[in-house]
Protein backbone atom coordinates (compact mmCIF):
# COMPACT_ATOMS: atom_id res chain seq x y z
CA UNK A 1 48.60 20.77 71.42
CA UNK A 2 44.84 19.93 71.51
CA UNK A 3 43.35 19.96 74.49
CA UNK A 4 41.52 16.54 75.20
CA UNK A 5 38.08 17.33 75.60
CA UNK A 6 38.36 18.67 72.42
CA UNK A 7 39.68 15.93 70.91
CA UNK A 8 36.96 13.42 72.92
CA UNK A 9 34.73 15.60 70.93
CA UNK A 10 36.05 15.36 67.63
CA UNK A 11 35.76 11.37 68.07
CA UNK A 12 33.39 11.40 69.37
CA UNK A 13 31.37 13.27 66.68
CA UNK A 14 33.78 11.32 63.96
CA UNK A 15 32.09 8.03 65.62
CA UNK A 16 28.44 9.62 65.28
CA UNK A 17 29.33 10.48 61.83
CA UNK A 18 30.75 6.82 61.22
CA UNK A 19 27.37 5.60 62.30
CA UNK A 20 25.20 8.00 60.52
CA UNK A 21 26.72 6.94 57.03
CA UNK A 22 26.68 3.03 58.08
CA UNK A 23 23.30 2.35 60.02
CA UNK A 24 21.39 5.55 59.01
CA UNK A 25 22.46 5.75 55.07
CA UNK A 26 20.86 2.03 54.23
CA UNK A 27 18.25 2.57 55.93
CA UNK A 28 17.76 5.82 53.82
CA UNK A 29 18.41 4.09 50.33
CA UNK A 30 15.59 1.16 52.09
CA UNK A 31 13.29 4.06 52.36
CA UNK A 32 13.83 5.57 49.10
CA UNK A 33 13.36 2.25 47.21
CA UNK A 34 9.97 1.68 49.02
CA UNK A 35 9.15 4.96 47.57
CA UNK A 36 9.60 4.40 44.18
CA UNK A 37 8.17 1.34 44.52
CA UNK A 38 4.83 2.96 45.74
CA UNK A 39 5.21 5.25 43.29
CA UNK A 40 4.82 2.78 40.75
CA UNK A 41 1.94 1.11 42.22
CA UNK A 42 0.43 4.28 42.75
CA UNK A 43 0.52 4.77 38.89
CA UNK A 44 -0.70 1.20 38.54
CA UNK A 45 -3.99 1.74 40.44
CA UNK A 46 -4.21 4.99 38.76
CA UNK A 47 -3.87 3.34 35.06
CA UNK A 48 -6.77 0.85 36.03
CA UNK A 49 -8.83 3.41 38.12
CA UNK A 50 -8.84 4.86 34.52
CA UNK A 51 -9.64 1.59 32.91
CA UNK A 52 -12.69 0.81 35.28
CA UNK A 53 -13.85 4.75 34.34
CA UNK A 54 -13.66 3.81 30.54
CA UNK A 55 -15.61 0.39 31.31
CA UNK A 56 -18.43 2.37 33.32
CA UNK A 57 -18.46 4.81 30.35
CA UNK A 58 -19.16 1.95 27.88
CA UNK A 59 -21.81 0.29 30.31
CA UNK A 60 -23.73 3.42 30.58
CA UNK A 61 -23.57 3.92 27.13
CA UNK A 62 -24.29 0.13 26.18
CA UNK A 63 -27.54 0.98 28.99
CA UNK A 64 -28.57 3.89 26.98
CA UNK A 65 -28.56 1.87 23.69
CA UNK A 66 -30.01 -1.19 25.24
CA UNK A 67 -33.48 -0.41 23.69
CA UNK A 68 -31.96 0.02 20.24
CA UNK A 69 -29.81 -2.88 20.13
CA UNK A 70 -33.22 -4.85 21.05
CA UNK A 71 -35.16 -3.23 18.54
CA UNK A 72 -32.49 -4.01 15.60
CA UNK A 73 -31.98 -7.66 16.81
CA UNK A 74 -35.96 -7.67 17.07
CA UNK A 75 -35.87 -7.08 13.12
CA UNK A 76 -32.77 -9.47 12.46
CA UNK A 77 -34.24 -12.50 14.32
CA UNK A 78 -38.12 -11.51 15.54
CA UNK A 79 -39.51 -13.06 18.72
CA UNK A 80 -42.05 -13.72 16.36
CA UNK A 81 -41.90 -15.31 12.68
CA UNK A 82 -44.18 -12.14 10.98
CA UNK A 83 -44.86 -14.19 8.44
CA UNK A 84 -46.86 -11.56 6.82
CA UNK A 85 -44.34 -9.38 6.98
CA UNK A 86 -41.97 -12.50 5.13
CA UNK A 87 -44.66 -12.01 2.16
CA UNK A 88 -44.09 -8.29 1.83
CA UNK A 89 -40.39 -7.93 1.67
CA UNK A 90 -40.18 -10.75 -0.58
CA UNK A 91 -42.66 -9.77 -2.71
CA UNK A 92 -41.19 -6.42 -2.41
CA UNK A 93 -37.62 -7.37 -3.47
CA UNK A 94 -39.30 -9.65 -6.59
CA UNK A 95 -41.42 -6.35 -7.70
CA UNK A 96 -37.61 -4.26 -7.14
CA UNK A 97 -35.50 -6.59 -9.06
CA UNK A 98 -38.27 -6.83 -11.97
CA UNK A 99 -39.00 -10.59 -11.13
CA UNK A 100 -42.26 -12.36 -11.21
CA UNK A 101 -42.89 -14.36 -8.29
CA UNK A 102 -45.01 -17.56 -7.95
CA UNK A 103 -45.71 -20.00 -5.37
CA UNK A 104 -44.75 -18.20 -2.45
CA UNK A 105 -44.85 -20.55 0.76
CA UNK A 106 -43.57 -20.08 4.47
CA UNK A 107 -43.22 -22.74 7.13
CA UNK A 108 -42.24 -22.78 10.38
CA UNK A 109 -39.81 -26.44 10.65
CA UNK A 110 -42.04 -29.02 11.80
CA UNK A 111 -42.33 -30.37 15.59
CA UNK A 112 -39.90 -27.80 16.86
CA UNK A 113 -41.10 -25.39 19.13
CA UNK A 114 -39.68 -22.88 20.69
CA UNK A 115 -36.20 -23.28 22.45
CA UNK A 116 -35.55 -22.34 26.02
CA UNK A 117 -32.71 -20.86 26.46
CA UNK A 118 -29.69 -22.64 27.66
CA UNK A 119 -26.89 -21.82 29.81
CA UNK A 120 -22.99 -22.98 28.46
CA UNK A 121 -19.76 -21.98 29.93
CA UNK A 122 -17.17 -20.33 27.95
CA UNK A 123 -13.50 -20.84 27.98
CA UNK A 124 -12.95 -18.81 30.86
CA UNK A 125 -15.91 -20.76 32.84
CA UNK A 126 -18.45 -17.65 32.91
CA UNK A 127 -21.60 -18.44 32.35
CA UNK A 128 -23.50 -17.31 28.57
CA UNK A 129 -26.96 -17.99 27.85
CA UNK A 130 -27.68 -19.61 24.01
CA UNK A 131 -30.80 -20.09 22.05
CA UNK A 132 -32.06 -22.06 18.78
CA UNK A 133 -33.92 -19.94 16.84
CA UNK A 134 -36.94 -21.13 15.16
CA UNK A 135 -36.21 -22.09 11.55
CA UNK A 136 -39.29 -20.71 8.91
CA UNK A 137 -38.64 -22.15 5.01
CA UNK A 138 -39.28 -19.97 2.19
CA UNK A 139 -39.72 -21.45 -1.39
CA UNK A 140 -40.89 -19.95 -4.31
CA UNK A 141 -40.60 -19.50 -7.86
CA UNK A 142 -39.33 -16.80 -10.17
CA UNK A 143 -38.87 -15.53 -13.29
CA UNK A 144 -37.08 -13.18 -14.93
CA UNK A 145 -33.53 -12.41 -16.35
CA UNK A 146 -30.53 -13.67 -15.27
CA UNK A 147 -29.37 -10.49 -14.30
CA UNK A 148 -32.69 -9.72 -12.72
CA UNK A 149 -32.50 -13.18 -10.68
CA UNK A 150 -29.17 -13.06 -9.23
CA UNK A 151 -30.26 -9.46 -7.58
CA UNK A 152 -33.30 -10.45 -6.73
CA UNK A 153 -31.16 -13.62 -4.27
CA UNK A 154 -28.99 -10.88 -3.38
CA UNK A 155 -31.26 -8.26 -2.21
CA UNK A 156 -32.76 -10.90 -0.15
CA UNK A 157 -29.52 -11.72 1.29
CA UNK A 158 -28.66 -8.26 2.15
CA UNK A 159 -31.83 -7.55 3.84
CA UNK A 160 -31.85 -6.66 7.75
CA UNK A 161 -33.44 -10.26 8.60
CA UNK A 162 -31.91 -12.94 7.86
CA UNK A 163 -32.61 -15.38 5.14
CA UNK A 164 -29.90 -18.06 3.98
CA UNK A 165 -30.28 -19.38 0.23
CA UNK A 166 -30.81 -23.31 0.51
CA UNK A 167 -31.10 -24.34 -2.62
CA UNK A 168 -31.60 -22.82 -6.42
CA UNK A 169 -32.74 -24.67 -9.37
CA UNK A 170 -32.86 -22.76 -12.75
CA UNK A 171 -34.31 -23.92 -16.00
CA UNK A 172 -34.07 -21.23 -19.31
CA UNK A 173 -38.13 -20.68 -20.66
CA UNK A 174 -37.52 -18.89 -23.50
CA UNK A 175 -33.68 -17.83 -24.74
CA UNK A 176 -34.02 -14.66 -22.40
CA UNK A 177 -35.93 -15.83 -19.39
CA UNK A 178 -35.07 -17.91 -16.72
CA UNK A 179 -37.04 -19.45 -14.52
CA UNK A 180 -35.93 -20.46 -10.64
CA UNK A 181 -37.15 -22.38 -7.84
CA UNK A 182 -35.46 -21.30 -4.75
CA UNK A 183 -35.17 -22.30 -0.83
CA UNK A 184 -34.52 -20.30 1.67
CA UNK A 185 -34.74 -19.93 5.26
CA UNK A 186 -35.42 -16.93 7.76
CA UNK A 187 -35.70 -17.13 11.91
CA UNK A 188 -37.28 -16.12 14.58
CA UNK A 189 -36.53 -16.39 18.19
């Protein structure tokens, strides 16, 4: 027979066990789930830790370029309207594209100076800053093959500033020659 301490002992530590696997156990599987679930955020803040490192990457890069990008967008749309500079390139494209040019005229629109620039909100309510560029006409004549034409409008399309075709008349001269009066317009800021 057992003797009963023993056996006090045994249910004793059969009670301890009992508890152990009902109080201790959840409590365990509690802890582990918070750990996983750290675990993920952990990875979480690590993912976009990486995201804001990318972002500063691209700001110091976009503050490197900063004078390029102002020195290309000072050629697209000038702070000023250069309109000497208008008179070479288009006389330059003419004399490329074997056209003669005639009548060459600039103006800056009438009675509109300037514009200030404005402040808008965007769809996700930030704040962006707008302007109206200056509008300067170009008109002019030319002559020259059809062929010779059509690259001449092209070239000036294609060119780093900007210049929209208005308008384009064309009347035939003689059975190879054309002759075209065309509008367009440039900008500056």
């Amino acid at each position: 027979m057992i003797p009963k301490n023993i056996l006090v002992t045994i249910v004793l530590l059969a009670s301890i066990a009992l508890m152990v696997w009902l109080m201790v156990l959840p409590i365990y599987d509690g802890v582990s789930a918070l750990v996983a679930e750290i675990n993920t955020v952990t990875a979480e803040i690590e993912g976009k830790n990486a995201l804001y490192g990318a972002i500063d990457k691209v700001l110091v890069v976009l503050e490197e370029n900063r004078k390029k990008i102002e020195i290309v967008t000072d050629y697209v749309i000038p702070k000023e309207p250069h309109m000497e500079e208008i008179a070479v390139v288009v006389d330059y494209l003419a004399k490329q594209n074997s056209v003669l040019m005639d009548n060459l005229s600039f103006s800056a629109a009438s009675g509109q100076a300037r514009a200030a620039p404005s402040t808008q909100e965007n769809a996700s309510g930030a704040t962006v800053g707008a302007f109206l560029p200056t509008e300067i006409s170009v008109n002019g004549n030319i002559t020259g093959t059809y062929e010779n034409i059509k690259g001449f409008l092209q070239s000036l399309e294609r060119s780093l500033r900007i210049y929209d075709i208005q308008s384009l008349s064309v009347a035939v001269n003689q059975s190879d020659l054309y002759t075209a009066a065309f509008a367009a317009k440039t900008y500056s800021q």
